[in-house]
N, C-alpha and C. Protein backbone atom coordinates (compact mmCIF):
# COMPACT_ATOMS: atom_id res chain seq x y z
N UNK A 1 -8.01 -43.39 -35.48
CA UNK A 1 -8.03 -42.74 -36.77
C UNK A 1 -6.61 -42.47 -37.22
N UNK A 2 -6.60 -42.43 -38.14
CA UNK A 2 -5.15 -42.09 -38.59
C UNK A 2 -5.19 -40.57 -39.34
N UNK A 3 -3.98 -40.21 -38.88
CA UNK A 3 -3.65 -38.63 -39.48
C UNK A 3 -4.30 -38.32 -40.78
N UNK A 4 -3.81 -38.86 -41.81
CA UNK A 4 -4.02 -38.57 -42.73
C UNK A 4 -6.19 -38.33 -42.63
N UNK A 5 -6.79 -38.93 -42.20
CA UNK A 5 -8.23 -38.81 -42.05
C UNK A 5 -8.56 -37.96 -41.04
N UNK A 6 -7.81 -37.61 -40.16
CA UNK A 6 -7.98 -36.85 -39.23
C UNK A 6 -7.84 -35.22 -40.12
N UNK A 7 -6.82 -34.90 -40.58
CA UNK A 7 -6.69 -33.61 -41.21
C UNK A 7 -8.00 -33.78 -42.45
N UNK A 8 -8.46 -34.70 -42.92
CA UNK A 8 -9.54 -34.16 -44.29
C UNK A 8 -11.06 -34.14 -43.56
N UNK A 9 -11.12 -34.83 -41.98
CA UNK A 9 -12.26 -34.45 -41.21
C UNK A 9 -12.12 -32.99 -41.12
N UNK A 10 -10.88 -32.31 -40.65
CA UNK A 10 -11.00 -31.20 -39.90
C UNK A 10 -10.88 -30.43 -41.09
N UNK A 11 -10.37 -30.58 -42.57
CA UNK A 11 -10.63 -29.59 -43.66
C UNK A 11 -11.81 -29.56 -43.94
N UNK A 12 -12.85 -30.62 -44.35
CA UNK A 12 -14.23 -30.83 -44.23
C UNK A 12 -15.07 -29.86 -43.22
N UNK A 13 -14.81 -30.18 -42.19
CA UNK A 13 -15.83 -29.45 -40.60
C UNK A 13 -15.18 -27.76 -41.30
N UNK A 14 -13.84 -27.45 -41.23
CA UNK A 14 -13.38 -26.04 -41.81
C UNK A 14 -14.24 -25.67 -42.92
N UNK A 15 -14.07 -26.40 -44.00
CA UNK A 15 -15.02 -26.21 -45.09
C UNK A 15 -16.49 -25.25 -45.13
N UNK A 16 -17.37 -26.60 -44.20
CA UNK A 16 -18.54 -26.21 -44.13
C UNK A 16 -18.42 -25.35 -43.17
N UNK A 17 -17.79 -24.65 -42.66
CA UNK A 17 -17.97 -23.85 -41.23
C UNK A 17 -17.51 -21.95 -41.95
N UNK A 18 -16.75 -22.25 -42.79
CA UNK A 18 -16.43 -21.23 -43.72
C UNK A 18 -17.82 -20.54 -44.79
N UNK A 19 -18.58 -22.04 -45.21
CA UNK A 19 -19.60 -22.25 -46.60
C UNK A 19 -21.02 -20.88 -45.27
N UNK A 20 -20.73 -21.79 -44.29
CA UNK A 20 -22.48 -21.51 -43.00
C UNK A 20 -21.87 -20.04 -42.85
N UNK A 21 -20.49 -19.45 -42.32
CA UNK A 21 -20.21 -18.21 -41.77
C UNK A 21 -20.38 -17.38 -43.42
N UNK A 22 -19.77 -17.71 -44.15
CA UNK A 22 -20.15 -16.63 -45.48
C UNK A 22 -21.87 -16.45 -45.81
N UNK A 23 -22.48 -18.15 -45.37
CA UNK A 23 -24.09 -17.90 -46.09
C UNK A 23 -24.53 -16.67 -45.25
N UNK A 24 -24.20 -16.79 -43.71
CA UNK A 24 -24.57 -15.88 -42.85
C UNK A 24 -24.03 -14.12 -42.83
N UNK A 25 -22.91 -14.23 -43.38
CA UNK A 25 -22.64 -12.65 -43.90
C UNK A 25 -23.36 -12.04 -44.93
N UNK A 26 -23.42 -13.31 -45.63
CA UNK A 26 -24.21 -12.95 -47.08
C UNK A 26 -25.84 -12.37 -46.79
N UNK A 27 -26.69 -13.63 -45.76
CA UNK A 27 -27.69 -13.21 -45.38
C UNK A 27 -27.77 -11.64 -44.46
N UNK A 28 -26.71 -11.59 -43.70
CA UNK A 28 -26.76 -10.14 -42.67
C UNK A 28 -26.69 -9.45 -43.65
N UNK A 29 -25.43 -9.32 -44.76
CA UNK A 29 -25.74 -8.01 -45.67
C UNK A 29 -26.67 -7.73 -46.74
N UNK A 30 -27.61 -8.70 -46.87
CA UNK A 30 -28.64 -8.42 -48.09
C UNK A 30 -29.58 -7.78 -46.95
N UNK A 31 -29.96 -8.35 -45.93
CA UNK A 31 -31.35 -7.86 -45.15
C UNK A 31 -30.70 -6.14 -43.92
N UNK A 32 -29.00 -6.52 -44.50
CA UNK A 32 -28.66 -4.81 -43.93
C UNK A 32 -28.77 -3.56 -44.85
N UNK A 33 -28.81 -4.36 -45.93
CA UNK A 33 -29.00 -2.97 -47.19
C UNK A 33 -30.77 -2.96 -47.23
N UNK A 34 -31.41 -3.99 -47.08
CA UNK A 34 -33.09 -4.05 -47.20
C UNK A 34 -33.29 -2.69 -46.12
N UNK A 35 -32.56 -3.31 -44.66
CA UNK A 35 -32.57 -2.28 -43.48
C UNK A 35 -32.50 -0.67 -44.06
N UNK A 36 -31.40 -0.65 -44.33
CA UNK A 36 -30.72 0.87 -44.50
C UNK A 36 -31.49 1.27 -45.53
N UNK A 37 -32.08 0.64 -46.28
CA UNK A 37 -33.71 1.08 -47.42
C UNK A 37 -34.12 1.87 -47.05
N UNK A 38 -34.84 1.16 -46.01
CA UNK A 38 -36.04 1.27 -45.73
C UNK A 38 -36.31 2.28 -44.93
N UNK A 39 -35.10 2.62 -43.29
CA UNK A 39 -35.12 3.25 -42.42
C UNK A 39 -34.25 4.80 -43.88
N UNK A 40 -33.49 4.75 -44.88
CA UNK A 40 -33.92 5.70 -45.63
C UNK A 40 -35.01 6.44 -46.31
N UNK A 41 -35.82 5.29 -46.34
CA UNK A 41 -36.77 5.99 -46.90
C UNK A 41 -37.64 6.28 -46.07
N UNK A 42 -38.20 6.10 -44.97
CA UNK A 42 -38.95 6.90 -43.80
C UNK A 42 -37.86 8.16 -43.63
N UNK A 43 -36.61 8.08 -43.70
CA UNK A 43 -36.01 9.34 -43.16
C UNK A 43 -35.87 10.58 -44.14
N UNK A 44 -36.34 10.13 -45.54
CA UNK A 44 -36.83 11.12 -46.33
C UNK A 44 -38.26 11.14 -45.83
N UNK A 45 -39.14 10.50 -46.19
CA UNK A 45 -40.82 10.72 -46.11
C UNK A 45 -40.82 11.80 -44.71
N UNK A 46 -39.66 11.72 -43.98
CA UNK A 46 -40.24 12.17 -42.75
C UNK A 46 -39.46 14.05 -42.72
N UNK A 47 -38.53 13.81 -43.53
CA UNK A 47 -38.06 14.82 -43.57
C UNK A 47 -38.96 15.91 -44.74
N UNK A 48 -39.66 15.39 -45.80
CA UNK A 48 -40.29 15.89 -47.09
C UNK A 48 -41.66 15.96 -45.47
N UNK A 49 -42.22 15.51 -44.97
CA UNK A 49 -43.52 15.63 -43.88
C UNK A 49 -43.12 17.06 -43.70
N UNK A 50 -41.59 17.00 -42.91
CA UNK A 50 -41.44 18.55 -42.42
C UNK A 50 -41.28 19.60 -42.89
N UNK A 51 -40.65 19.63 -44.05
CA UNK A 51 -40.64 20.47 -44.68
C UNK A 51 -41.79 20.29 -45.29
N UNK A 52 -42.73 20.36 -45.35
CA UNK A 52 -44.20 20.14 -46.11
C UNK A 52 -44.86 21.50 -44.77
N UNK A 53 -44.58 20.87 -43.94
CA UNK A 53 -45.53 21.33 -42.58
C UNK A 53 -44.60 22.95 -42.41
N UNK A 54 -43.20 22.89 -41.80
CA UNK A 54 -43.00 24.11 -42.08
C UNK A 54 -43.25 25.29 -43.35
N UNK A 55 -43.43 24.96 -44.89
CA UNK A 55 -43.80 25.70 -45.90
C UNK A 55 -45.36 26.13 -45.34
N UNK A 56 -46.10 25.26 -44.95
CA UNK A 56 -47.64 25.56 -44.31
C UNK A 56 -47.61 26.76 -43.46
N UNK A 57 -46.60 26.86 -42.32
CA UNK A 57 -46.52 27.65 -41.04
C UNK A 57 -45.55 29.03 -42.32
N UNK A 58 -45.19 28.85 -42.87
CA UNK A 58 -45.15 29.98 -43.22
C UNK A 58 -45.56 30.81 -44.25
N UNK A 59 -46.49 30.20 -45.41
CA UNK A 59 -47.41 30.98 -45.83
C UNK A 59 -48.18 31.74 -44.87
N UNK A 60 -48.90 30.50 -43.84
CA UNK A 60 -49.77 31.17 -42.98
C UNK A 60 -49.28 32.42 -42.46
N UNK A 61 -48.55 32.36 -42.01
CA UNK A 61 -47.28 33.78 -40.95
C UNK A 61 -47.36 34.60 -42.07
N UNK A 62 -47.51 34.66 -43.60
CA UNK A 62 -47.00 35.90 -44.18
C UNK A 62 -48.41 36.21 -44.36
N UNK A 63 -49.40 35.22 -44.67
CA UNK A 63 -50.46 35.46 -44.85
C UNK A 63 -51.03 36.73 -43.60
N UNK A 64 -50.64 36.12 -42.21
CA UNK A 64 -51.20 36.88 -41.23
C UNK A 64 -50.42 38.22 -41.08
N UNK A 65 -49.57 38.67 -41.55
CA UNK A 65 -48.51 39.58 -41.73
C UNK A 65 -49.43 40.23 -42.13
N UNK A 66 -49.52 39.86 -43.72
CA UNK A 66 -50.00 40.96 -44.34
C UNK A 66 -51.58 41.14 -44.27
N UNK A 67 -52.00 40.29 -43.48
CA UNK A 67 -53.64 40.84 -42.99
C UNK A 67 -53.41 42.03 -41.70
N UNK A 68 -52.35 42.26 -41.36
CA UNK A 68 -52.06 43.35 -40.26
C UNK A 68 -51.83 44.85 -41.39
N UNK A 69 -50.58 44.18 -41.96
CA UNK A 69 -50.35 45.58 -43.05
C UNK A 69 -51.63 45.94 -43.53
N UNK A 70 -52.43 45.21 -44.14
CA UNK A 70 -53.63 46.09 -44.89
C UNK A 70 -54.59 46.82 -43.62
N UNK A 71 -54.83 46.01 -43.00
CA UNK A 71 -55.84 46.66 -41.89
C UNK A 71 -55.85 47.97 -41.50
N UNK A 72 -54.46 47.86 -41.40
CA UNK A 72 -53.55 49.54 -40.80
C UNK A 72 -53.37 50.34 -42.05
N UNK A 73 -53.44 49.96 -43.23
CA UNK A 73 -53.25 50.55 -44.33
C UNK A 73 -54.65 51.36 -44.76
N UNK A 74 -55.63 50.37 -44.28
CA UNK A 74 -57.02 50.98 -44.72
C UNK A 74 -57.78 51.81 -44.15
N UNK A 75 -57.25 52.28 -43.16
CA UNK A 75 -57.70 53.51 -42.73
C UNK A 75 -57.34 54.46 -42.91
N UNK A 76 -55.80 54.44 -43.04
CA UNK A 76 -54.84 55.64 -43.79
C UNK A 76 -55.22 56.04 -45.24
N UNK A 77 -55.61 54.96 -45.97
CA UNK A 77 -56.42 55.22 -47.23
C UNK A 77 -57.87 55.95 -47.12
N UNK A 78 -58.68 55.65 -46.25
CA UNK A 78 -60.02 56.04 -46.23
C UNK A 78 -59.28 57.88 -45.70
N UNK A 79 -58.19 57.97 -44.55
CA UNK A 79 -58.51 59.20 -44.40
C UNK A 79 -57.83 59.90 -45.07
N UNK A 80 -57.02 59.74 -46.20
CA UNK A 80 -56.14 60.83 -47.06
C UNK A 80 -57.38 60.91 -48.42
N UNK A 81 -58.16 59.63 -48.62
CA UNK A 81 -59.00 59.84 -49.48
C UNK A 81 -60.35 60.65 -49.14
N UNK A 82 -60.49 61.17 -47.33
CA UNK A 82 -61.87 61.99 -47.42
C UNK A 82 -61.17 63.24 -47.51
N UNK A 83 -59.76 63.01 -47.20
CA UNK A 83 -58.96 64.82 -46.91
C UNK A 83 -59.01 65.13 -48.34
N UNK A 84 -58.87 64.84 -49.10
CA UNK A 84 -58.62 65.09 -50.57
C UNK A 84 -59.96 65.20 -51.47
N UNK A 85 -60.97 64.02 -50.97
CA UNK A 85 -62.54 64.82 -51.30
C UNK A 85 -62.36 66.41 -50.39
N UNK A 86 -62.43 66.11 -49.62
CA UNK A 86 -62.63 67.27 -48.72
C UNK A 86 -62.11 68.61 -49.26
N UNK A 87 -60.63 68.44 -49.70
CA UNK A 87 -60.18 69.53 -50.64
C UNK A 87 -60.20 70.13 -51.91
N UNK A 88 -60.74 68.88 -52.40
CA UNK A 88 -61.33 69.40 -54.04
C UNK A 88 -63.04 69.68 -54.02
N UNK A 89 -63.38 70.24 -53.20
CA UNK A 89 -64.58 70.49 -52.90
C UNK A 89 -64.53 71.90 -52.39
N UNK A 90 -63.84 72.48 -52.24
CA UNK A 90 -63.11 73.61 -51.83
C UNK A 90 -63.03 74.78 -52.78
């Protein structure tokens, strides 16, 4: 072969070897942003899950709170309300 054909083989083989390594960056970064989507958007859905589930656990907790406060409240009501019949009867 002679030089001169020898260097436009090896710009050629360079060529396409440049054209295949860019198609292949090109392909890794379209299906790395598809990636980083996707595993975003489970990492919201999953984070909106928890905070969904903790708001649950704590209605409930105040809910059960204040089923203690009244309980204890309603007897203190029943007995200041018979002391007070009791005294206007007097």
């Amino acid at each position: 072969m002679k030089p001169e054909t020898t260097n436009s083989v090896v710009g050629v083989v360079r060529h396409r070897a440049r054209n295949v390594v860019r198609g292949c960056v090109s392909l890794l970064q379209d299906r790395t942003i598809l990636a980083l989507s996707v595993l975003f958007g489970i990492a919201a859905a999953g984070l909106l899950w928890h905070q969904s589930r903790q708001r649950s656990r704590l209605v409930e907790s105040i809910a059960l709170q204040q089923a203690v406060l009244y309980s204890e409240a309603i007897p203190t009501c029943k007995a200041r309300s018979s002391t007070s019949t009791q005294n206007s009867r007097r």
